[in-house]
Protein backbone atom coordinates (compact mmCIF):
# COMPACT_ATOMS: atom_id res chain seq x y z
CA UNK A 1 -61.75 -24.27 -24.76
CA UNK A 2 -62.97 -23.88 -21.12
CA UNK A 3 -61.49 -20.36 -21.21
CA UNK A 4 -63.27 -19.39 -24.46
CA UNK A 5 -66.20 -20.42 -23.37
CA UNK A 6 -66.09 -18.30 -19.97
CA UNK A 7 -65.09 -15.32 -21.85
CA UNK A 8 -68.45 -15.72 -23.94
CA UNK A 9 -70.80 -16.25 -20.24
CA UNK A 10 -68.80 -13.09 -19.47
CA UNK A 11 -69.52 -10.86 -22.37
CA UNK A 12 -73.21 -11.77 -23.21
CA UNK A 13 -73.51 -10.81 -19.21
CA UNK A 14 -72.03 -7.46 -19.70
CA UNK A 15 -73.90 -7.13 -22.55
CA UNK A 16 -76.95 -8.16 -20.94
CA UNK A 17 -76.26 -5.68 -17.91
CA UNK A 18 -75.27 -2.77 -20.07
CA UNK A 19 -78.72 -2.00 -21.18
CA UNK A 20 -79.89 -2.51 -17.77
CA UNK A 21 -77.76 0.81 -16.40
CA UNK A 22 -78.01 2.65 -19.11
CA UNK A 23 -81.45 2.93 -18.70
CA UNK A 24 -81.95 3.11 -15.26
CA UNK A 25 -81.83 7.00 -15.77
CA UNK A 26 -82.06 8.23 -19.49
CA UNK A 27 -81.48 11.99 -18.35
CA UNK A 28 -82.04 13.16 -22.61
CA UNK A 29 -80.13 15.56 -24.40
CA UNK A 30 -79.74 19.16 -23.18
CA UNK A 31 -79.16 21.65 -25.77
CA UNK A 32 -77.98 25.20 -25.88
CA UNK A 33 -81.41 27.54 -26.20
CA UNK A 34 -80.29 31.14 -25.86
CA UNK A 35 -77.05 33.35 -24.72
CA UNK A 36 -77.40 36.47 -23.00
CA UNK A 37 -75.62 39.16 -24.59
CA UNK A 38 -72.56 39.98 -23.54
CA UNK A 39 -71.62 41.61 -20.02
CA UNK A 40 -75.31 40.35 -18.55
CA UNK A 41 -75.02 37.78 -15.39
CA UNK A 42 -76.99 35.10 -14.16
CA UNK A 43 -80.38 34.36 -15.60
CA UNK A 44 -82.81 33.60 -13.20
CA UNK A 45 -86.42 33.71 -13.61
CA UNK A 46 -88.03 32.67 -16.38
CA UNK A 47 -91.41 32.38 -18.19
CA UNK A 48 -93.40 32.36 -21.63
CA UNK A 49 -96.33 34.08 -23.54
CA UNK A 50 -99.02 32.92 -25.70
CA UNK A 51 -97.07 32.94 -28.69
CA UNK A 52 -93.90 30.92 -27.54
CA UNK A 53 -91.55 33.60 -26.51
CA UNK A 54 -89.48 33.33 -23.78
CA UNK A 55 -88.84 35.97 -21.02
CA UNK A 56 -85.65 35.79 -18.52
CA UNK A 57 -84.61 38.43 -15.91
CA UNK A 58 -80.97 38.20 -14.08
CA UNK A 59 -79.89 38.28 -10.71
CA UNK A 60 -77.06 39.79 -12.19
CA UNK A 61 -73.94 39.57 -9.69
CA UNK A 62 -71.30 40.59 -12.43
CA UNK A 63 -72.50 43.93 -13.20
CA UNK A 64 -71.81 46.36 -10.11
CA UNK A 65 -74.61 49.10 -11.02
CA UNK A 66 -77.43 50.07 -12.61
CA UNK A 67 -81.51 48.71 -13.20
CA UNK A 68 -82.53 45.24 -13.74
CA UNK A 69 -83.05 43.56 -17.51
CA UNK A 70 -85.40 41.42 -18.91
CA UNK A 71 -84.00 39.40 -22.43
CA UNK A 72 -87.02 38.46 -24.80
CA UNK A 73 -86.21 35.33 -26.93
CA UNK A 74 -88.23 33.97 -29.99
CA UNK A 75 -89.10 30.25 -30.27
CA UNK A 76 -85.81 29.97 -32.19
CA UNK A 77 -83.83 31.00 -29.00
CA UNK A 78 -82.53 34.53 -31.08
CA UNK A 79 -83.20 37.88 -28.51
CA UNK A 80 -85.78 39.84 -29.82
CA UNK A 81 -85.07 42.98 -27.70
CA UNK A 82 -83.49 43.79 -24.03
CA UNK A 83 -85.62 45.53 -21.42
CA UNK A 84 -84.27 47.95 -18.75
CA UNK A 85 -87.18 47.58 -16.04
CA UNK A 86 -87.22 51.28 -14.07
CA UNK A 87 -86.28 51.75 -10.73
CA UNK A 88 -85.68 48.44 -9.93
CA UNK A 89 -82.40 46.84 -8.57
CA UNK A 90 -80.08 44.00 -10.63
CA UNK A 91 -81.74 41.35 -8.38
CA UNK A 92 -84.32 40.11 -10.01
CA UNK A 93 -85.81 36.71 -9.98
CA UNK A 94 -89.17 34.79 -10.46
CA UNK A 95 -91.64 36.37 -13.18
CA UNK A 96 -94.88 35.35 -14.60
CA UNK A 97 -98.05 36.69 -16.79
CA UNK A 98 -100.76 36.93 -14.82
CA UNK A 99 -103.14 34.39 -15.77
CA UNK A 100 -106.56 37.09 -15.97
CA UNK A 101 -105.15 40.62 -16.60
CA UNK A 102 -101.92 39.42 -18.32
CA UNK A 103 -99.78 41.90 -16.39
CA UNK A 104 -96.34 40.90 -16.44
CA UNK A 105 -95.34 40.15 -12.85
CA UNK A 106 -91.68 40.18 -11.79
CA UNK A 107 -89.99 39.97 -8.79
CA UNK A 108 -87.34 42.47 -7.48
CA UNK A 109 -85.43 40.81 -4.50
CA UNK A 110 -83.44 43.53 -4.09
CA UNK A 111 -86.06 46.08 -3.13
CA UNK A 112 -88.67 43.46 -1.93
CA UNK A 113 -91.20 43.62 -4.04
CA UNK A 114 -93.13 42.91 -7.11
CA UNK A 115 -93.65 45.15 -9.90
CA UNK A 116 -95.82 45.34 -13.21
CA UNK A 117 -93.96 45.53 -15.85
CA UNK A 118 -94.34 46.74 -19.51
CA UNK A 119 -92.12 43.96 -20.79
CA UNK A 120 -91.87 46.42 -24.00
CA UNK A 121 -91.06 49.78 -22.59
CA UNK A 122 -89.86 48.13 -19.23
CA UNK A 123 -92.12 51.10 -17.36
CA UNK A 124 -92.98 49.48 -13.91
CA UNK A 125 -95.44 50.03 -11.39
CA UNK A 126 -95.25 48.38 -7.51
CA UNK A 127 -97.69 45.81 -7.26
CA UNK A 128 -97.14 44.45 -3.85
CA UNK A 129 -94.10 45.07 -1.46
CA UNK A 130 -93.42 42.43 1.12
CA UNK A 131 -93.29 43.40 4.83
CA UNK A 132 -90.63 43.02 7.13
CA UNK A 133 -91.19 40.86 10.33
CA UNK A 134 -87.88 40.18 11.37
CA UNK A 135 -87.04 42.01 14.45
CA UNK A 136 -82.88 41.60 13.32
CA UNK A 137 -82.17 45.07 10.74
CA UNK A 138 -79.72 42.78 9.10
CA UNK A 139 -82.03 40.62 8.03
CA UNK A 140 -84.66 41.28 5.08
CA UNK A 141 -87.54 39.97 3.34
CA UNK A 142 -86.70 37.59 0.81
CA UNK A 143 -89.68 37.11 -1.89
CA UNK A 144 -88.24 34.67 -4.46
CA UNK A 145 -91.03 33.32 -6.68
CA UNK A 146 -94.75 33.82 -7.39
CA UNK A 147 -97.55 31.86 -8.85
CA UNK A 148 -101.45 31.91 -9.07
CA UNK A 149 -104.69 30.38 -7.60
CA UNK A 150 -107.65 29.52 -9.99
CA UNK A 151 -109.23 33.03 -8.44
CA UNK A 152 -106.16 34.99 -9.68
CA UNK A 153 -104.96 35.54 -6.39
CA UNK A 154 -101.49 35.87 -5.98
CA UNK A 155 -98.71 33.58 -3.68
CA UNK A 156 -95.05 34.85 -3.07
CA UNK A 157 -92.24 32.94 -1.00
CA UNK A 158 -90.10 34.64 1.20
CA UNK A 159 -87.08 32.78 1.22
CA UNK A 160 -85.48 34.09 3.98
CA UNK A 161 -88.90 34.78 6.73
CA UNK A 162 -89.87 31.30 5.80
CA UNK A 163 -93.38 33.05 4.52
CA UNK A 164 -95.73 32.36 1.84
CA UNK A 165 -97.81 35.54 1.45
CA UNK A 166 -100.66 36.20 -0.73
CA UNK A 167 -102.58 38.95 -2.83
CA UNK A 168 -105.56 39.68 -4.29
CA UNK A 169 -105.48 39.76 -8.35
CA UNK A 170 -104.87 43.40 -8.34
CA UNK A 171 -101.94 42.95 -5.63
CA UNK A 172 -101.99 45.66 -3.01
CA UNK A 173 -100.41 45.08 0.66
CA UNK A 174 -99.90 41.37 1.10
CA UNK A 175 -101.37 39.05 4.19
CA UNK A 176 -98.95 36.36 5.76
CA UNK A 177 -100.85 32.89 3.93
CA UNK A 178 -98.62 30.21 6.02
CA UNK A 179 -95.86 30.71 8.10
CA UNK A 180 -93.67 27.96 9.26
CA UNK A 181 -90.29 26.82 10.34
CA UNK A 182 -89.99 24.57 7.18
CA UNK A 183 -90.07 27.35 4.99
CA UNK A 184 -87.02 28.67 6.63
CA UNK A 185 -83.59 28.45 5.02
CA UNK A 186 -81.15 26.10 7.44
CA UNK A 187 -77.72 25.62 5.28
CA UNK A 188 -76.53 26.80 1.52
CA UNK A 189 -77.85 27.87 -0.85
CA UNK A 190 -79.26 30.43 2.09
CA UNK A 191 -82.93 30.36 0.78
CA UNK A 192 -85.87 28.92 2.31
CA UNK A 193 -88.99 28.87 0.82
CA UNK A 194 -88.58 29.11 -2.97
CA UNK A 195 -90.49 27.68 -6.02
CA UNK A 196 -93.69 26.90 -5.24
CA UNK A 197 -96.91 25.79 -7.48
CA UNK A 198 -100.17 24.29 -7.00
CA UNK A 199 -101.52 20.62 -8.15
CA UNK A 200 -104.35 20.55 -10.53
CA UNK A 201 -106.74 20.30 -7.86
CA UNK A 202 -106.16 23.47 -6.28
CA UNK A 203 -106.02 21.26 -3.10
CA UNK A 204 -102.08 21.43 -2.20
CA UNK A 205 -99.34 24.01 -2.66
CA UNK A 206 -95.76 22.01 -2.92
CA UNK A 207 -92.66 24.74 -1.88
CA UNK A 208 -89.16 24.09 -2.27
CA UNK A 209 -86.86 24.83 0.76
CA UNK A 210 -83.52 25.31 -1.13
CA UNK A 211 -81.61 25.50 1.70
CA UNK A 212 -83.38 22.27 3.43
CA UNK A 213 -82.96 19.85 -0.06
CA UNK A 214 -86.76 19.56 0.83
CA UNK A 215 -90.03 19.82 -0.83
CA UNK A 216 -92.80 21.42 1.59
CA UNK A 217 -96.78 20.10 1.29
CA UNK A 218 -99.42 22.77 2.38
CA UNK A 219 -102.87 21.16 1.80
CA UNK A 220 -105.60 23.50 0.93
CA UNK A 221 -109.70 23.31 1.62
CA UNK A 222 -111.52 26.20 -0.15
CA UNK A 223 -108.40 28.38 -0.05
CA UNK A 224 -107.60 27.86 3.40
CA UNK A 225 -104.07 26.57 4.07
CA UNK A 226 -103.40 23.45 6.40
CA UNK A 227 -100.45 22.66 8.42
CA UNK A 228 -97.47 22.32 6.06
CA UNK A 229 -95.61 18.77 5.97
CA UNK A 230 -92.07 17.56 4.46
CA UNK A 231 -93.29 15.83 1.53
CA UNK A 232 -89.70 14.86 0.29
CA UNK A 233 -85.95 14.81 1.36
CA UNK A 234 -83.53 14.51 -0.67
CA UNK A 235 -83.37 17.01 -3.90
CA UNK A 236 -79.83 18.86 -3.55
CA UNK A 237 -80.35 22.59 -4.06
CA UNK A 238 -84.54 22.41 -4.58
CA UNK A 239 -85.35 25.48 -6.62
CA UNK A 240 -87.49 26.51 -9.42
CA UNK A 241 -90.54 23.69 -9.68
CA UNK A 242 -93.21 23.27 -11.97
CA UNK A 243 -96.26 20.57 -11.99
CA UNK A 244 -97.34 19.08 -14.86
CA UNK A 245 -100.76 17.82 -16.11
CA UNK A 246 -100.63 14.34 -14.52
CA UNK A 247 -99.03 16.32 -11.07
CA UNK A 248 -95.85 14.82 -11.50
CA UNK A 249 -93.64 17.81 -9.88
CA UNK A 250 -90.51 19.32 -12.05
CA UNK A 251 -87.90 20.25 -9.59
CA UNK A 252 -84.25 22.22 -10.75
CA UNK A 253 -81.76 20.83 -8.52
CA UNK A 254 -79.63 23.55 -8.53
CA UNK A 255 -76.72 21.55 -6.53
CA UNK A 256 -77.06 18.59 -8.60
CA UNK A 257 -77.31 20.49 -12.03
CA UNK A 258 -80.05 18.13 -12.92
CA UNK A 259 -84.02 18.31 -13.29
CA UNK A 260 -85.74 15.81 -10.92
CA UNK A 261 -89.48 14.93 -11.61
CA UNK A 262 -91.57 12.84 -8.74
CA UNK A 263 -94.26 11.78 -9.20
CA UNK A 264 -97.89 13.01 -7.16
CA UNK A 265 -96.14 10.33 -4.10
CA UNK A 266 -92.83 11.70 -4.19
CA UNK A 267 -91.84 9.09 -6.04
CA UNK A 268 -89.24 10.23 -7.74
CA UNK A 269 -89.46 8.59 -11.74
CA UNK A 270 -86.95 10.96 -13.87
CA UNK A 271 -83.52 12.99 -13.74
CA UNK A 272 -83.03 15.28 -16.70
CA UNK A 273 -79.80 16.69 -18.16
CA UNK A 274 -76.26 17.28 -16.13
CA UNK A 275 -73.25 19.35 -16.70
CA UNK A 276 -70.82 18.66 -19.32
CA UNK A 277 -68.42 21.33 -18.61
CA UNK A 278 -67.43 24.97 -19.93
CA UNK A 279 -67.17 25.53 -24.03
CA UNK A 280 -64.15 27.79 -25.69
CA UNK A 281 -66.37 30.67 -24.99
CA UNK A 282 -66.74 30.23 -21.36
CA UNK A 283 -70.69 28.79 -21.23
CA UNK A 284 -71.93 26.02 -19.32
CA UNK A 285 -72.54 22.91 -21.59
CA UNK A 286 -75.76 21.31 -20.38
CA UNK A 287 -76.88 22.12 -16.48
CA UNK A 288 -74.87 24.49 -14.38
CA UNK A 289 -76.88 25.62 -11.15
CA UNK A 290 -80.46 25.16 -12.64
CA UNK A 291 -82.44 27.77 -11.18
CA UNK A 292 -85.95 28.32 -12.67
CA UNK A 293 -87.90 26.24 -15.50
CA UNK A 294 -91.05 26.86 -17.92
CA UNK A 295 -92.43 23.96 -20.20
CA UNK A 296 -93.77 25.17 -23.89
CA UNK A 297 -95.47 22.69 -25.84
CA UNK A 298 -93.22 19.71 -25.76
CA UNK A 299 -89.98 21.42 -24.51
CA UNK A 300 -88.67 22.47 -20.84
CA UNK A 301 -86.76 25.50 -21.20
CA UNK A 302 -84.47 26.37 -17.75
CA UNK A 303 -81.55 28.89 -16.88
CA UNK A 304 -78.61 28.41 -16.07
CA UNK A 305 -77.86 31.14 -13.04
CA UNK A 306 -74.33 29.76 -12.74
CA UNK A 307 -73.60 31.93 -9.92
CA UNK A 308 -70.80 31.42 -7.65
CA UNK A 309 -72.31 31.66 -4.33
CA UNK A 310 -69.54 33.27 -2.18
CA UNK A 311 -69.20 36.56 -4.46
CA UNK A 312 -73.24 36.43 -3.73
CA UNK A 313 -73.41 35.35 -0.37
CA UNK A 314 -69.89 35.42 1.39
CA UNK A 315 -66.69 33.19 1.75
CA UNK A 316 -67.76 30.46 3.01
CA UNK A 317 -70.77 29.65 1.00
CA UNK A 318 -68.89 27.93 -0.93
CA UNK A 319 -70.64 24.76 -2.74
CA UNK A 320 -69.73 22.08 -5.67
CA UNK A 321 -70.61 24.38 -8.14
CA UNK A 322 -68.44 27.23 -7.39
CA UNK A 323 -65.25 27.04 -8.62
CA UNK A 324 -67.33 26.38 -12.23
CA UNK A 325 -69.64 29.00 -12.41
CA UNK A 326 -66.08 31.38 -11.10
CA UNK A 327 -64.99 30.59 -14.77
CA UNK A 328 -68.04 31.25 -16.85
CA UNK A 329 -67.59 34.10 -19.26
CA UNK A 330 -71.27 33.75 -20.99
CA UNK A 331 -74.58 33.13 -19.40
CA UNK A 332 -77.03 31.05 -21.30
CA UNK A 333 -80.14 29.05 -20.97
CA UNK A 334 -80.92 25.40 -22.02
CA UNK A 335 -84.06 23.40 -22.67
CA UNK A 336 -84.75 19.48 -22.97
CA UNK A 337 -87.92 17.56 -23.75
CA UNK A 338 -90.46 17.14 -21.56
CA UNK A 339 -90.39 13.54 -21.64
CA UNK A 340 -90.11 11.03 -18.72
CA UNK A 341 -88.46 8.28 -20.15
CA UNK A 342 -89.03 4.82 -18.99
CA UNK A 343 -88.17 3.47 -15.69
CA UNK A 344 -88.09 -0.26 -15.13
CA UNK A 345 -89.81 -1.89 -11.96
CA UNK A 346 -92.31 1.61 -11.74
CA UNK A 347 -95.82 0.35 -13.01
């Protein structure tokens, strides 16, 4: 009888407890959006127009020649067409509509620039090349991702010269905004500064440093940039980021194969999605090295670069990831709602 009776304390505990974990993080269900056509690499940037359609360019390892694509998807994840951009390398990353002109903007790492690009024709035109400062002829500029001020000028990291650099809205040579030791890339993923937005206000830019796990503060009065600050530790692989309306921060935690979301204290109040493994076909289920994200109405879309670092980088940048992303055989991207679930204790 006594024994009976402890096994029922025991189970209404667990069952009381089970609840309890569960929900500590509900990280929601990440589904399968789009799949690059076969023999493309490593999605990277990505953005969206007016109508809902998505836009993603590769920094496409796999393929050992030729210019860089951008894949168009419909809201129903099915590619609409595939755009050879002109003279441009396969390294492409970060890409955006600009927010007065509606030029499509998009990065080419390899050459160091970015160009305007008919995202029909894929015609391009150099809209800003970014200098090189670094006295070593090994090392280059690194310019990684872009976004806008409320003026329509235009801010570009430089992951590896640890340099935020700005334009005027119809680009031209670019002027050295910030430059600072935190922006600088100190362990793997090599990259320094990286994704990089501004709050509502207009009155801070947030940065990841990639290579750091950190997320950079630069206040701003009437355009001018303060002295940049760690705002957080902590986020393994901080990459793509994205604020939303209440200035909670979106961050793809490209080592974690998660999306973290702080809130405007660094607070952190959300992880999203994880990987679940390889399917028959060879693509990541859920998460695999998270590298850029876009939100469209109620739904965060995000690729998957799943890149294995030391055919990128070298031997020994090897990371958790690595062996995984060795084995994928297609490249996709994934999108979750953009919903932070329920914490308890956070009022």
């Amino acid at each position: 009888m006594k024994q009976s009776r402890w096994c029922s304390v025991v189970v209404t505990l667990v069952a009381a407890l089970v609840p309890l974990a569960a929900s500590a993080w509900d990280r929601g269900d990440v589904e399968r959006f789009a799949t690059l056509p076969a023999g493309n690499h490593n999605p990277e940037g990505i953005t969206a127009d007016k109508h809902g359609n998505i836009y993603v360019t590769t920094f496409d390892a796999g393929r050992a020649e030729g210019v860089g694509r951008l894949f168009v998807f419909d809201r129903e994840g099915d590619l609409k067409r595939t755009v050879n951009i002109a003279d441009s390398s396969r390294f492409l990353l970060d890409l955006a509509f600009h927010p007065q002109s509606g030029d499509l903007l998009v990065i080419d790492f390899g050459k160091a620039r970015v160009v305007k690009v008919n995202s029909h024709t894929g015609a391009a035109s150099v809209f800003t090349t970014i200098p090189d400062l670094n006295p070593d002829p090994n090392a280059n500029p690194g310019p990684n991702v872009l976004t806008f001020d409320k003026q329509g000028n235009v801010y570009i990291s430089d992951s590896f010269q640890g340099i935020i650099w700005k334009t005027g809205p119809a680009g031209g040579p670019p002027i050295a905004w910030v430059t600072s030791d935190l922006l600088m890339p100190n362990g793997i993923p090599p990259f320094g500064a990286n994704g990089l937005a501004f709050n509502k206000a207009g009155t801070a830019m947030f940065v990841a440093n990639t290579a750091n796990d950190q997320v950079i503060r630069i206040p701003v009065t009437n355009g001018t940039p303060g002295e940049p600050k760690i705002f957080v530790n902590g986020v393994n692989g901080a990459d793509g980021l994205i604020l939303d309306e209440d200035d909670n921060l979106w961050i793809c935690a490209n080592q974690a194969d998660e999306i973290v979301v702080l809130n405007d204290t660094g607070r952190v109040i959300a992880k999203l999605g994880d990987f679940a493994g390889l399917s028959r076909s060879g693509a990541p289920r859920g998460l695999l090295f998270p590298a850029s994200l876009v939100r469209v109405g109620h739904w965060i879309y995000v690729t998957n670069l799943s890149i294995d670092l030391r055919v990128a980088v070298g031997p020994d940048a090897v990371t958790v990831d690595s062996q995984w992303a060795a084995e994928v055989k297609r490249h996709t991207i994934s999108r979750l709602k953009a919903k932070i679930p329920p914490v308890r204790g956070l009022h």
